[in-house]
N, C-alpha and C. Protein backbone atom coordinates (compact mmCIF):
# COMPACT_ATOMS: atom_id res chain seq x y z
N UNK A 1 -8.24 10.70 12.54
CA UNK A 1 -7.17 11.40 11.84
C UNK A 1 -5.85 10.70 12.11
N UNK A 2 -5.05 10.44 11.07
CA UNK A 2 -3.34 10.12 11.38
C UNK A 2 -2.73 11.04 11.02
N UNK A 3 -1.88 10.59 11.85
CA UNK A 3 -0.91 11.58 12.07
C UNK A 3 1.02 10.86 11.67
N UNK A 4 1.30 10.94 10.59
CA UNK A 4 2.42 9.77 9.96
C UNK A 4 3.71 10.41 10.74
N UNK A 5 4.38 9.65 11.69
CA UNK A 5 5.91 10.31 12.35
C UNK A 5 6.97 9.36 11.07
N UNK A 6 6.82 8.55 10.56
CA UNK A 6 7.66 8.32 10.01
C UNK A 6 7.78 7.27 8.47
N UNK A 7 8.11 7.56 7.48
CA UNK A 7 7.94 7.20 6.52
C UNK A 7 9.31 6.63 5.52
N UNK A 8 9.27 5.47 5.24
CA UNK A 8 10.70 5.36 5.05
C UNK A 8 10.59 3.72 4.15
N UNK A 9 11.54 4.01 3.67
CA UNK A 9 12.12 2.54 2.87
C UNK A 9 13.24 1.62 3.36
N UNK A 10 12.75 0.33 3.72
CA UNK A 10 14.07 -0.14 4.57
C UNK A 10 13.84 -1.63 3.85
N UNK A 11 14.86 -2.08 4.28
CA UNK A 11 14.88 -3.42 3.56
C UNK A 11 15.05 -4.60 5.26
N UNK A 12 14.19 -5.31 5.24
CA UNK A 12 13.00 -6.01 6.65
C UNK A 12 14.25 -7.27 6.82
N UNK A 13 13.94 -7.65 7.74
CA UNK A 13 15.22 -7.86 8.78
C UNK A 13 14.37 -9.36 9.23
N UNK A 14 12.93 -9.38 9.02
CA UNK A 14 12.05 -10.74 9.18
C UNK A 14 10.51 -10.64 8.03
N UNK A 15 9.87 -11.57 7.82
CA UNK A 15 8.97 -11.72 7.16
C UNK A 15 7.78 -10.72 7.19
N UNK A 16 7.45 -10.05 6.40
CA UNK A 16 6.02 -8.66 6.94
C UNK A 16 5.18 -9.13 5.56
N UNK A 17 3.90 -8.62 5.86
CA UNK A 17 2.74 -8.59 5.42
C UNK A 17 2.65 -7.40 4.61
N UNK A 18 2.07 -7.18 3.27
CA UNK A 18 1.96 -5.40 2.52
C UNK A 18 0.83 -5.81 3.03
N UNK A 19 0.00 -4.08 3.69
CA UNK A 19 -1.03 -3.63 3.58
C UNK A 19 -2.12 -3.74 2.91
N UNK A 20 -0.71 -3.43 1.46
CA UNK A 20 -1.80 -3.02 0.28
C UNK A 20 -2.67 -4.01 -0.42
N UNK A 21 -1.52 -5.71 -0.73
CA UNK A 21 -1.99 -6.67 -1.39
C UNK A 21 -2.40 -8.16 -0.46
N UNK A 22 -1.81 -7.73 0.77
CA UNK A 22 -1.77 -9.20 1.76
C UNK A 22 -0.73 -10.30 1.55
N UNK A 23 0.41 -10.21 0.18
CA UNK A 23 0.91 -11.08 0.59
C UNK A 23 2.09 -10.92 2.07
N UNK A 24 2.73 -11.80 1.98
CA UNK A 24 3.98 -12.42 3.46
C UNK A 24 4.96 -11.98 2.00
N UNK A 25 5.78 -11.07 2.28
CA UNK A 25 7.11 -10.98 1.78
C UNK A 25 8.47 -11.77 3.12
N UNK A 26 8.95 -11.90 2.09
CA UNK A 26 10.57 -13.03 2.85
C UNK A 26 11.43 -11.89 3.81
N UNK A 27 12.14 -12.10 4.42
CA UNK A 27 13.25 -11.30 5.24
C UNK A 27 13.71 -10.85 4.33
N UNK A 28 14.40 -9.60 4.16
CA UNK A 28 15.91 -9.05 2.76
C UNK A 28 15.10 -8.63 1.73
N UNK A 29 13.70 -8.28 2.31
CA UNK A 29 12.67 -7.59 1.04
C UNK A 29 12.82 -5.81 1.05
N UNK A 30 12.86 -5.53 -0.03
CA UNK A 30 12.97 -3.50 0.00
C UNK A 30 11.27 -3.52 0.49
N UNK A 31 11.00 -2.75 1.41
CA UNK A 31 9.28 -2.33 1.79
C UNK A 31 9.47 -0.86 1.95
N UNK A 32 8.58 -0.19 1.89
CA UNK A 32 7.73 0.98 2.59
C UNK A 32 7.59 0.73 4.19
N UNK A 33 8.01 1.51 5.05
CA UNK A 33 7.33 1.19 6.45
C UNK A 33 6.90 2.83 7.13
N UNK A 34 6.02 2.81 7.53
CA UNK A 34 4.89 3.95 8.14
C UNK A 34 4.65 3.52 8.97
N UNK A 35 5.13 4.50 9.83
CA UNK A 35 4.92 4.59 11.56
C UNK A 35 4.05 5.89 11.60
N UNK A 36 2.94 5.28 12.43
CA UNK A 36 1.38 6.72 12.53
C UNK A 36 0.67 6.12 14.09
N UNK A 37 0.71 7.78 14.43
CA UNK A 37 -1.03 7.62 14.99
C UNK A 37 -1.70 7.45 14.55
N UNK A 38 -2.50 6.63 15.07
CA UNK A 38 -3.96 6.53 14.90
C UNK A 38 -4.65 6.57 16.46
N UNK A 39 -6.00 6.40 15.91
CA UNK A 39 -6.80 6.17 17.55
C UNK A 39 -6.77 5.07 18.53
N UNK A 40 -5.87 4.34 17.53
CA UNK A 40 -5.69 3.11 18.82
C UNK A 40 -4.61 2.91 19.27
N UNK A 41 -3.54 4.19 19.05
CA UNK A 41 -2.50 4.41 19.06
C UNK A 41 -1.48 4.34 17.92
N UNK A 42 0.40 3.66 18.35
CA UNK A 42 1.11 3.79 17.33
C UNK A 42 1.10 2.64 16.81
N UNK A 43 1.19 2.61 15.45
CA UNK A 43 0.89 1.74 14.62
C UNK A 43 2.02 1.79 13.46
N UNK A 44 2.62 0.44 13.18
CA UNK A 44 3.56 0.45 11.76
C UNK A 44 3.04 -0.56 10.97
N UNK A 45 3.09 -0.14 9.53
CA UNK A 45 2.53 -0.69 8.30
C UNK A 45 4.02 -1.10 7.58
N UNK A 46 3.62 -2.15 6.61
CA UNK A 46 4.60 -2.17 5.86
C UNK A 46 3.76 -2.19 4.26
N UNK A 47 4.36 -1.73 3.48
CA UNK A 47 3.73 -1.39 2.08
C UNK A 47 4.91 -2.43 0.95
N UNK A 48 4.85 -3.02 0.16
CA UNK A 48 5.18 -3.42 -0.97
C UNK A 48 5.68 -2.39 -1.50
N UNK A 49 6.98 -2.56 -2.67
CA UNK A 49 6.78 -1.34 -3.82
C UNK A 49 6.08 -1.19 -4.50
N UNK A 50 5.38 -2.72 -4.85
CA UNK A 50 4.11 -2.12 -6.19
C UNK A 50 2.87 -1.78 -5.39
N UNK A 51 2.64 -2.25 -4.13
CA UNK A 51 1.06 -1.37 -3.89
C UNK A 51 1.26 0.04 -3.49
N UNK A 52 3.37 0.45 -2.95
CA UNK A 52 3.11 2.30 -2.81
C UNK A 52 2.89 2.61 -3.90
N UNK A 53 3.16 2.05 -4.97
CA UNK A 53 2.90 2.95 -6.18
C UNK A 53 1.49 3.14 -6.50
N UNK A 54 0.72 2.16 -6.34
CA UNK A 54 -0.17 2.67 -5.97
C UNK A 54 -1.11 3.60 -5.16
N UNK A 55 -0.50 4.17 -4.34
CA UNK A 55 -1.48 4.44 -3.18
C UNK A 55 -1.84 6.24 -4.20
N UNK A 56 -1.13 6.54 -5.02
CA UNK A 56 -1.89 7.89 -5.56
C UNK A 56 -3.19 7.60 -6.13
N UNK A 57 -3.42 6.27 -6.41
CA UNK A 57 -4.43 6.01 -7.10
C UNK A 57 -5.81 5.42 -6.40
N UNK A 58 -5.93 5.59 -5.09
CA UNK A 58 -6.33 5.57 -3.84
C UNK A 58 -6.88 6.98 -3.31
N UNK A 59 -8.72 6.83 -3.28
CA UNK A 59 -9.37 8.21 -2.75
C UNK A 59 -8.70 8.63 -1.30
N UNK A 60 -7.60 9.33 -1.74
CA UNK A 60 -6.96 10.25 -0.57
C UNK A 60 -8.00 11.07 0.46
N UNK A 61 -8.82 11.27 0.16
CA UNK A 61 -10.03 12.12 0.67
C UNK A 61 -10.54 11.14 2.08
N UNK A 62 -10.06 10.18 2.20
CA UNK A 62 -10.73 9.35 3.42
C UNK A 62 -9.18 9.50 4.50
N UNK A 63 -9.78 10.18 5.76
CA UNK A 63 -8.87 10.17 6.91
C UNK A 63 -8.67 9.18 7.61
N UNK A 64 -9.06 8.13 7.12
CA UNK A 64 -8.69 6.83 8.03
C UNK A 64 -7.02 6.02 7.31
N UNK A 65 -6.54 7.10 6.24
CA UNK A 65 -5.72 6.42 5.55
C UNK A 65 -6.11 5.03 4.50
N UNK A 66 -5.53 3.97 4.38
CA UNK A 66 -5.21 3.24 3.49
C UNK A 66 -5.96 1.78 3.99
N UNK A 67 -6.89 1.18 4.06
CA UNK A 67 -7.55 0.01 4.38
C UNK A 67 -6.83 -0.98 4.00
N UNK A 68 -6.80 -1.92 5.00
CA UNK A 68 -5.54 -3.67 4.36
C UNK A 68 -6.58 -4.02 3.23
N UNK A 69 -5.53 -4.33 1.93
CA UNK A 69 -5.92 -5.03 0.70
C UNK A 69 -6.34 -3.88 -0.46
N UNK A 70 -6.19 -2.67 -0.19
CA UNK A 70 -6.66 -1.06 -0.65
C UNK A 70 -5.81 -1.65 -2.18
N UNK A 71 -4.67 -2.41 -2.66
CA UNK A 71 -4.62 -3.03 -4.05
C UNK A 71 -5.59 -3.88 -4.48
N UNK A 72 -5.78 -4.78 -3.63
CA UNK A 72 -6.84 -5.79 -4.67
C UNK A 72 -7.90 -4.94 -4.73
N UNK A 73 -8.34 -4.35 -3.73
CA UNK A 73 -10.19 -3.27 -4.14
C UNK A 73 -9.89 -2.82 -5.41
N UNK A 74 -8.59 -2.13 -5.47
CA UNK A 74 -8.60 -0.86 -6.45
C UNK A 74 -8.39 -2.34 -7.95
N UNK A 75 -7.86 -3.40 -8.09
CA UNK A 75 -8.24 -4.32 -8.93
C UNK A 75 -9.40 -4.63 -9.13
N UNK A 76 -10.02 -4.64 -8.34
CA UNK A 76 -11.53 -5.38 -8.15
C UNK A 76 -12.12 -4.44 -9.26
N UNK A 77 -12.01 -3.23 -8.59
CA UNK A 77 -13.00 -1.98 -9.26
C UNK A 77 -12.43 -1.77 -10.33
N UNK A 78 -11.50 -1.81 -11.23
CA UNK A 78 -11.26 -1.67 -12.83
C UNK A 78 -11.30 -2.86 -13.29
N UNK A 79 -11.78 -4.15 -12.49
CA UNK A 79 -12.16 -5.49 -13.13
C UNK A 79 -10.39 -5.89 -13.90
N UNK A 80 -9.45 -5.59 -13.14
CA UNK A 80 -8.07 -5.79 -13.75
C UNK A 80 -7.67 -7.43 -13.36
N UNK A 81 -7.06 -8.07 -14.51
CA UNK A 81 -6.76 -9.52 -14.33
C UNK A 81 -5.38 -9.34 -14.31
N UNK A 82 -4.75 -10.04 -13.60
CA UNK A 82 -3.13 -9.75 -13.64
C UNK A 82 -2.43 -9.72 -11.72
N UNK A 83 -1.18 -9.30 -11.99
CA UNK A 83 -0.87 -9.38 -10.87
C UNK A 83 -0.71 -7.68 -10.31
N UNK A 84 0.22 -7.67 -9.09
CA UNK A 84 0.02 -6.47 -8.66
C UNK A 84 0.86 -5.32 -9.61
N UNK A 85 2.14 -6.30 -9.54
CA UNK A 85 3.05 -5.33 -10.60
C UNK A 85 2.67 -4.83 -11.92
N UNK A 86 2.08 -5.87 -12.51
CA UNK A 86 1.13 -5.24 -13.96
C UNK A 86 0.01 -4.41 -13.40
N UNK A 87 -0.62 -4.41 -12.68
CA UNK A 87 -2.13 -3.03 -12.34
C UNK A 87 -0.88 -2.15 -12.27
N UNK A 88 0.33 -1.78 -11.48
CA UNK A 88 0.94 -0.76 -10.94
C UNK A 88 1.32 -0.10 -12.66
N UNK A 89 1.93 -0.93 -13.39
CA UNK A 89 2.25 -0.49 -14.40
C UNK A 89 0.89 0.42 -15.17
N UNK A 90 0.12 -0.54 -15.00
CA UNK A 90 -0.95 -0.26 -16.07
C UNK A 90 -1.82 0.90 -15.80
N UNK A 91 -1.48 1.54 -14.41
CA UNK A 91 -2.02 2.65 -13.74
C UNK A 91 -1.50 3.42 -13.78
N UNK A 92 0.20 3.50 -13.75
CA UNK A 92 1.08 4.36 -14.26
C UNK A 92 1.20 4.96 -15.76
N UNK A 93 0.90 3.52 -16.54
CA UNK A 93 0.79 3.94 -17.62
C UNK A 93 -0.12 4.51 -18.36
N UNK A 94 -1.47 4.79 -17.92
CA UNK A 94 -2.91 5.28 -17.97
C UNK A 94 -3.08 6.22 -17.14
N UNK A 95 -2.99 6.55 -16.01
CA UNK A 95 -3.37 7.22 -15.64
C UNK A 95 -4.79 7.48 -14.81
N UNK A 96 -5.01 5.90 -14.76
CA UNK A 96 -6.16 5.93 -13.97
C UNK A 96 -6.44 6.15 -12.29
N UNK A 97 -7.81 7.01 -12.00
CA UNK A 97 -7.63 7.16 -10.71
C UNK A 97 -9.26 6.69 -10.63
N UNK A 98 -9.45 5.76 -9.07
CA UNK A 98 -10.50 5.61 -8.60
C UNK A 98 -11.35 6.60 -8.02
N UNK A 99 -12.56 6.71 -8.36
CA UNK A 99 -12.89 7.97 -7.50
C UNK A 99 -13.58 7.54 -6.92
């Protein structure tokens, strides 16, 4: 189970990794950052804007939270060609959810 102490948008101060897609964003990037328990203790993530927009579209139903690369799967599985920002759109704009 996690347990999220802190959730927030900051703009990164050195180079971070998204979760969601794997790339290395540059220093002076806007991210998502989530600070959580977990079982191996405290842990901070940094998220992209286009893979948070994703994450509604992500089986919430799993308590382990959000698996690294949880964008490209969710590409994989609608067989989507494109980049991250077009799936984000194209999920927004559809309405599609993985189940």
């Amino acid at each position: 189970m996690i347990e999220v102490l802190n959730d927030k948008k900051v703009v990164t101060r050195k180079p971070h990794e998204c979760i969601g897609c794997g790339e290395i964003f540059p220093k002076g990037t806007r991210m998502n950052l989530q600070t959580s328990v977990q079982d191996c203790g405290i842990c901070s993530v940094y998220t992209c804007l286009d893979c948070e927009r994703l994450m509604p579209y992500w089986d919430t139903s799993l308590e382990d939270g959000y698996p690294y690369g949880f964008a490209r799967e969710l590409m994989d599985d609608l067989e989507f060609e494109g980049s991250i920002k077009e799936f984000a759109d194209h999920c927004e704009a559809n309405e599609k959810k993985v189940d």
